[in-house]
C-alpha atoms as a PDB file:
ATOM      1  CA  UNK A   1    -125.222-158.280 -48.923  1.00  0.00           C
ATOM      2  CA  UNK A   2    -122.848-156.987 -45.923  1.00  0.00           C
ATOM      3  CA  UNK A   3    -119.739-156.113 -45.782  1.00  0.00           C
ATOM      4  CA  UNK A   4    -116.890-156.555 -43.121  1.00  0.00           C
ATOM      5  CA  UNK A   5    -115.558-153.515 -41.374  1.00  0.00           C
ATOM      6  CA  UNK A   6    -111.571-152.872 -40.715  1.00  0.00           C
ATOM      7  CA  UNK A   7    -112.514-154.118 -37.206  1.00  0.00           C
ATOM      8  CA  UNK A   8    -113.758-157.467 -38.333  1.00  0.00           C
ATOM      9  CA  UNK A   9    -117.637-156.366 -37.678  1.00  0.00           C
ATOM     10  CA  UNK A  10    -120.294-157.034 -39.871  1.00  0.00           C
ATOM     11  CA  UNK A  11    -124.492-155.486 -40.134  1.00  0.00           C
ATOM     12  CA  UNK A  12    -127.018-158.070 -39.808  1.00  0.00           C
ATOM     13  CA  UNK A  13    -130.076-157.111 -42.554  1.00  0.00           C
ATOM     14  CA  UNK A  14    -132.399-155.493 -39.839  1.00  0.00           C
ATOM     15  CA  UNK A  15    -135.245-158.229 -41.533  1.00  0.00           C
ATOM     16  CA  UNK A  16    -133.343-160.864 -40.241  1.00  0.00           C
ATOM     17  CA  UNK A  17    -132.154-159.345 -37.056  1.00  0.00           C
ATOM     18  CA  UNK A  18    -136.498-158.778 -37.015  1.00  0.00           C
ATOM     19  CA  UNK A  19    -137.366-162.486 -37.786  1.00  0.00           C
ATOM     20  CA  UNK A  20    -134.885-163.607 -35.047  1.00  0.00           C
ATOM     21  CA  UNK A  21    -135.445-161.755 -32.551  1.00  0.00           C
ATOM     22  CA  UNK A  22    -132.035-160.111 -32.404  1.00  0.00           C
ATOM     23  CA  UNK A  23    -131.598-156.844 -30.836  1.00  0.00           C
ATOM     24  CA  UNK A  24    -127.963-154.814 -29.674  1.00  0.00           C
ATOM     25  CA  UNK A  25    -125.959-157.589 -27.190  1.00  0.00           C
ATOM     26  CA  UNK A  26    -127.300-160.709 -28.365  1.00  0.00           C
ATOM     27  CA  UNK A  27    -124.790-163.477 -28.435  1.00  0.00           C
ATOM     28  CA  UNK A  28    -124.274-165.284 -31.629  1.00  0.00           C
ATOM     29  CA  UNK A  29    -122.453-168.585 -31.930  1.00  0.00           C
ATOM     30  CA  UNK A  30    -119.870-168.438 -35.135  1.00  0.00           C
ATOM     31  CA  UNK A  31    -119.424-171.746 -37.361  1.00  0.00           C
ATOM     32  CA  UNK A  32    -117.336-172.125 -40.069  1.00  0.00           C
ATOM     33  CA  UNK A  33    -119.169-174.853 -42.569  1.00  0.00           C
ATOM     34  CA  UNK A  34    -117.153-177.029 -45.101  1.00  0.00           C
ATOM     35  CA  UNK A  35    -114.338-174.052 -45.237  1.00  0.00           C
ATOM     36  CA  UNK A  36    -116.553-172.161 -47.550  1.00  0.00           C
ATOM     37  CA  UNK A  37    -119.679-170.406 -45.394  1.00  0.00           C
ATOM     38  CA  UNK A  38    -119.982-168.848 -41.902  1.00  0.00           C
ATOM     39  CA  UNK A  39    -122.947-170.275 -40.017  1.00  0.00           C
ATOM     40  CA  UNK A  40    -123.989-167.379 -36.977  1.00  0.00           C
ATOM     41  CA  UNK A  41    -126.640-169.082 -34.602  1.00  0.00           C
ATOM     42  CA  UNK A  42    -127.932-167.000 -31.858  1.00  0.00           C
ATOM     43  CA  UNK A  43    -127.695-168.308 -28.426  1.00  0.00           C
ATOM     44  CA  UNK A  44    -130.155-169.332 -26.692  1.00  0.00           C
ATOM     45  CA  UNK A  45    -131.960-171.432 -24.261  1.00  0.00           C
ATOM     46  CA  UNK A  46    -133.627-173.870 -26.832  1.00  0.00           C
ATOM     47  CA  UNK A  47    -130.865-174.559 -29.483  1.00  0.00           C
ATOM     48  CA  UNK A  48    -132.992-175.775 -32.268  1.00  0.00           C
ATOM     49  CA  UNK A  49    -134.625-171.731 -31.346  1.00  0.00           C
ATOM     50  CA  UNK A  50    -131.465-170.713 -32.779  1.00  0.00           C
ATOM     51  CA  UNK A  51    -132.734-171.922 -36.737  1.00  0.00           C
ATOM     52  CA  UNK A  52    -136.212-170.388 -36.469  1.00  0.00           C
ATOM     53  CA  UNK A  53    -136.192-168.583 -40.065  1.00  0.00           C
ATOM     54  CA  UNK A  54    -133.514-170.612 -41.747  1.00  0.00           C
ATOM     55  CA  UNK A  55    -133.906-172.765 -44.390  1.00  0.00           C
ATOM     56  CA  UNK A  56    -132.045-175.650 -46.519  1.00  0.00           C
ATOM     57  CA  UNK A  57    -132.074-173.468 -49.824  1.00  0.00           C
ATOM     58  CA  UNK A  58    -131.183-169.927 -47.487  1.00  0.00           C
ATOM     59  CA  UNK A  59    -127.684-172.486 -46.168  1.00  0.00           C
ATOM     60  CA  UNK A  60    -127.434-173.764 -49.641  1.00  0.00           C
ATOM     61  CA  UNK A  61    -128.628-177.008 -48.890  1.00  0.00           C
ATOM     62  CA  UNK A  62    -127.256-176.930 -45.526  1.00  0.00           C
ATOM     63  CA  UNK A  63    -129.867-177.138 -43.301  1.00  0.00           C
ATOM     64  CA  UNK A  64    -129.264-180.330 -42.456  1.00  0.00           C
ATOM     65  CA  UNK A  65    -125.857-180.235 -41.342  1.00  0.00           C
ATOM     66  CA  UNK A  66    -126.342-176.814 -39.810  1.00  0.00           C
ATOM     67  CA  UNK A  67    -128.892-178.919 -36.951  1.00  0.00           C
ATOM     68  CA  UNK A  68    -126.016-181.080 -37.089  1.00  0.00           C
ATOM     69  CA  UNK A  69    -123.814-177.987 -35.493  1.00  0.00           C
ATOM     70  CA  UNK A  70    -126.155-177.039 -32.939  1.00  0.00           C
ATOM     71  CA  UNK A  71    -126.221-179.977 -31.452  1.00  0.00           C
ATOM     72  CA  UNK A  72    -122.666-181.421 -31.302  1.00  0.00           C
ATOM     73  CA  UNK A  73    -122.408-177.617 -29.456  1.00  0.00           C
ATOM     74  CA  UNK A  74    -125.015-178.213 -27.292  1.00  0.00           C
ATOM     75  CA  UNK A  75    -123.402-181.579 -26.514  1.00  0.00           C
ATOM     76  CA  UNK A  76    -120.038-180.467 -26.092  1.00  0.00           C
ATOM     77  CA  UNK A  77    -121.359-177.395 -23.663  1.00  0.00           C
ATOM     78  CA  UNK A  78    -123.247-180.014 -21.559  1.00  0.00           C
ATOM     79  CA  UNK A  79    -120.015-181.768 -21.133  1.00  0.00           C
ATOM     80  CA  UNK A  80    -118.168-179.171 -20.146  1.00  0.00           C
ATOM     81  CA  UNK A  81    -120.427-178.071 -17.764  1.00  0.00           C
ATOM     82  CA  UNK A  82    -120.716-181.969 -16.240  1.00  0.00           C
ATOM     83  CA  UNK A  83    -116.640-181.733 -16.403  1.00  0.00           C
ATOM     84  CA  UNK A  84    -116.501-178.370 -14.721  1.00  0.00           C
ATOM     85  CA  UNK A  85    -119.251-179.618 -12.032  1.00  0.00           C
ATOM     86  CA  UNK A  86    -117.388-182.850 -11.120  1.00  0.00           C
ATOM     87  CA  UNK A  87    -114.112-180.582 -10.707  1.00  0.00           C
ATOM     88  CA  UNK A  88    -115.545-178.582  -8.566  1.00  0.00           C
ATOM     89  CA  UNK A  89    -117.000-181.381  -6.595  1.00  0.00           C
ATOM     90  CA  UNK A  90    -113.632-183.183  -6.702  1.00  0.00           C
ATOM     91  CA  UNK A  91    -112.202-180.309  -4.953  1.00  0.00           C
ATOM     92  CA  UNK A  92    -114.435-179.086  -2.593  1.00  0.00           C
ATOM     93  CA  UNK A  93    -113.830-182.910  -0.816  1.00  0.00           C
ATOM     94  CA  UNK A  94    -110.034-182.777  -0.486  1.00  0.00           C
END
């Protein structure tokens, strides 16, 4: 159990910050899931990385749909960055 600060900050359990690998200035990725849980995945290179430790019954039978998450993200960040390249492609030829 954690509980949110007056500044909207919350404590990780140091055994999960442990099994993942998180440490002070990690990035974590913040998902809301079916309006009634917040999903935190950590960022990193390999996005299915990001689940090592969860599991269905730990998401409430979520697991699924939390793979789901990760990569529609991944997806939509590799588009942007193929949008963001062609712009700047675009306008270093005009």
């Amino acid at each position: 159990m954690t509980t949110l600060s007056t500044k909207g900050q919350i404590v990780i359990p140091r055994k999960i910050r442990s099994e993942l690998s998180l440490m002070a200035g990690s990035e974590l990725g913040v998902e809301l899931l079916d309006k009634r849980a917040i999903l935190l995945i950590p960022r990193s290179k390999n996005p299915m990385g990001a689940l090592r430790g969860l599991t269905k019954e730990a998401l409430g039978g979520k697991g699924d749909d939390a793979v789901r998450l990760v990569r529609r993200k991944r997806d939509r960040d590799k588009e942007k960055d193929r949008g963001d390249e062609a712009s700047h492609h675009h306008l270093a030829y005009r």
